[in-house]
Protein backbone atom coordinates (compact mmCIF):
# COMPACT_ATOMS: atom_id res chain seq x y z
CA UNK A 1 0.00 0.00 0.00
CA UNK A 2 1.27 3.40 -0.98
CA UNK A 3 -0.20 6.71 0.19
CA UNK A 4 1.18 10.27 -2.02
CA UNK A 5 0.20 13.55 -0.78
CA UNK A 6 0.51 16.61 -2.88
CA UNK A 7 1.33 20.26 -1.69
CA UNK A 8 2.65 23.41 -3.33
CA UNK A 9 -0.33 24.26 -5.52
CA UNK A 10 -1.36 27.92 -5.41
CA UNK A 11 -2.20 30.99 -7.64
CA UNK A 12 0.46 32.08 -9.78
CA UNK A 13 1.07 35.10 -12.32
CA UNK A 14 2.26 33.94 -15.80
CA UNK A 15 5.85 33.70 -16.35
CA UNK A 16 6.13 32.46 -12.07
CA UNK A 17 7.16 29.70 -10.49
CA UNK A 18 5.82 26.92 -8.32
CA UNK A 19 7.34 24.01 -6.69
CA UNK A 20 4.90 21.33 -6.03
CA UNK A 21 5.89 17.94 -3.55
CA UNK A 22 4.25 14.73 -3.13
CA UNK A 23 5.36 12.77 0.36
CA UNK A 24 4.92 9.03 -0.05
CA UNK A 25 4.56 6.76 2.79
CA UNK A 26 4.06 2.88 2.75
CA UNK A 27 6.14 0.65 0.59
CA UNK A 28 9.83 1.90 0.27
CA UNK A 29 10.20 4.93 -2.06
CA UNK A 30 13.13 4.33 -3.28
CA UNK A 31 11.52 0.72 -5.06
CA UNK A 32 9.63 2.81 -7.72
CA UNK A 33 9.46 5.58 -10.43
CA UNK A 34 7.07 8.33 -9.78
CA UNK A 35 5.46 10.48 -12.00
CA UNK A 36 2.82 13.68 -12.22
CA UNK A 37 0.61 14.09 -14.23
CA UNK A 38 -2.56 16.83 -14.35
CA UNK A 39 -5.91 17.75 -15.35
CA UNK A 40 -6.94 20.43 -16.56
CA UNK A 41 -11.34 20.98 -17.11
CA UNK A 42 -12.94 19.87 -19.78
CA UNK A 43 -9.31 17.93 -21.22
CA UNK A 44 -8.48 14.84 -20.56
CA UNK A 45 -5.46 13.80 -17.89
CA UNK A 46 -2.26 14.15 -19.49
CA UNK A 47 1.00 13.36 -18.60
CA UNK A 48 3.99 15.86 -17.19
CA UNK A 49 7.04 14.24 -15.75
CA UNK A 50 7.80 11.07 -14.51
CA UNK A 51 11.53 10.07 -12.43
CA UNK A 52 13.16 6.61 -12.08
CA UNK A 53 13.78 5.06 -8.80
CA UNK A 54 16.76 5.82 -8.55
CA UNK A 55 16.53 9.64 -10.51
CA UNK A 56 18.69 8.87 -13.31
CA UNK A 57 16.21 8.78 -16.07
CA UNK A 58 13.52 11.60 -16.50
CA UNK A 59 11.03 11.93 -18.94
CA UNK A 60 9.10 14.65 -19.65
CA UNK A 61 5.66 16.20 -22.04
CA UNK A 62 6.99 18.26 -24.91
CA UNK A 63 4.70 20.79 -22.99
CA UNK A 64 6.67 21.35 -20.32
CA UNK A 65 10.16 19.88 -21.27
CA UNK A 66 12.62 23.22 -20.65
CA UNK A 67 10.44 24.60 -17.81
CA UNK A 68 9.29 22.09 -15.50
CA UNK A 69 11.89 19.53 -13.37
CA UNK A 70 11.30 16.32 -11.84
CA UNK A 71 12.95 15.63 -9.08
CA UNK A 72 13.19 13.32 -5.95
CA UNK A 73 14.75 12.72 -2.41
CA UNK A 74 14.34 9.15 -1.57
CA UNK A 75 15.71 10.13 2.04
CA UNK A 76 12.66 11.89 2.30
CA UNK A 77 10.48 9.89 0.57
CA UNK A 78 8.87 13.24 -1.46
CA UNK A 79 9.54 13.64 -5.48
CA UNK A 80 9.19 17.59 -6.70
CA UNK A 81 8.05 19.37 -9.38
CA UNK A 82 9.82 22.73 -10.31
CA UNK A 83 7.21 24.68 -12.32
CA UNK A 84 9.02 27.48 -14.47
CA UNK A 85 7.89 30.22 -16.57
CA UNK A 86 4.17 28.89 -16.07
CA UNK A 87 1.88 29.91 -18.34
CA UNK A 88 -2.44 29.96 -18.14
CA UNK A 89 -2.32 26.73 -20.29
CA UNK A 90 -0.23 24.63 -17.42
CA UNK A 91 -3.68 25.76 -15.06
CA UNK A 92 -4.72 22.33 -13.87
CA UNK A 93 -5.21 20.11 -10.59
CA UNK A 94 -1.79 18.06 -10.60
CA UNK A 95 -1.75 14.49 -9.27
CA UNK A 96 1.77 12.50 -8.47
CA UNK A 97 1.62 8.51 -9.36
CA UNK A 98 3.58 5.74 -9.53
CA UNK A 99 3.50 4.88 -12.66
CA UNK A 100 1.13 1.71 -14.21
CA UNK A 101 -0.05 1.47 -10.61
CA UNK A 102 -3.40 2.74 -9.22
CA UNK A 103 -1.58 4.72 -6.43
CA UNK A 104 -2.52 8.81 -6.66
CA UNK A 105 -2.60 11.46 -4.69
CA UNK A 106 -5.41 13.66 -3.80
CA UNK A 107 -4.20 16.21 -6.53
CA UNK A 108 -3.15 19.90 -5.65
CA UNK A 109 -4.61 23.04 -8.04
CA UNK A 110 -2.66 24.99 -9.97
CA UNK A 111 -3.91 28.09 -11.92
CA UNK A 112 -1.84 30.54 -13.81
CA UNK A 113 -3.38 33.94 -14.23
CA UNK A 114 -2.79 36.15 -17.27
């Protein structure tokens, strides 16, 4: 069993920054990749960034790829999102996952004012 539990959403003027968190507890961290991924209304979920166990390999959308970093401290059981020159279109609730798993977090908002 895995619990993940978002924070760092807010309000945010284009062209800001955000750093979003998700703290795991349960099975050991450090066993999995983790990803985020977010929703934004009337799209359908799409995916952001996602981190090895182990942080070597990253992936991310084309979206986002030169603003946002995935990141992760497996001392601390927590992987981050560093949200970069946002603009309205990232506005979204954000969810961190381990991947091809059914283990989410509650989601955190994001929105990105003009």
């Amino acid at each position: 069993q895995v619990q993940l539990v978002e924070s760092g959403g807010g309000l945010v003027q284009a062209g800001g920054s955000l750093r979003l968190s998700c703290a795991a507890s349960g099975r050991t961290f450090s066993d999995y990749d983790m990803g985020w991924f977010r929703h934004a209304p009337g799209k359908e979920r799409e995916f952001v960034a996602s981190i090895s166990y182990n942080g070597v390999r990253t992936s991310y959308a084309d979206s986002v790829k030169g603003r946002f970093t995935i990141s992760r401290d497996n001392a601390k059981k927590t992987v981050y999102l560093q949200m970069n020159s946002l603009k309205p279109e990232d506005t979204a609730v954000y969810y961190c996952t381990v991947p091809r798993s059914n283990y989410w977090g509650q989601g955190t908002q994001v929105t990105v004012s003009s």
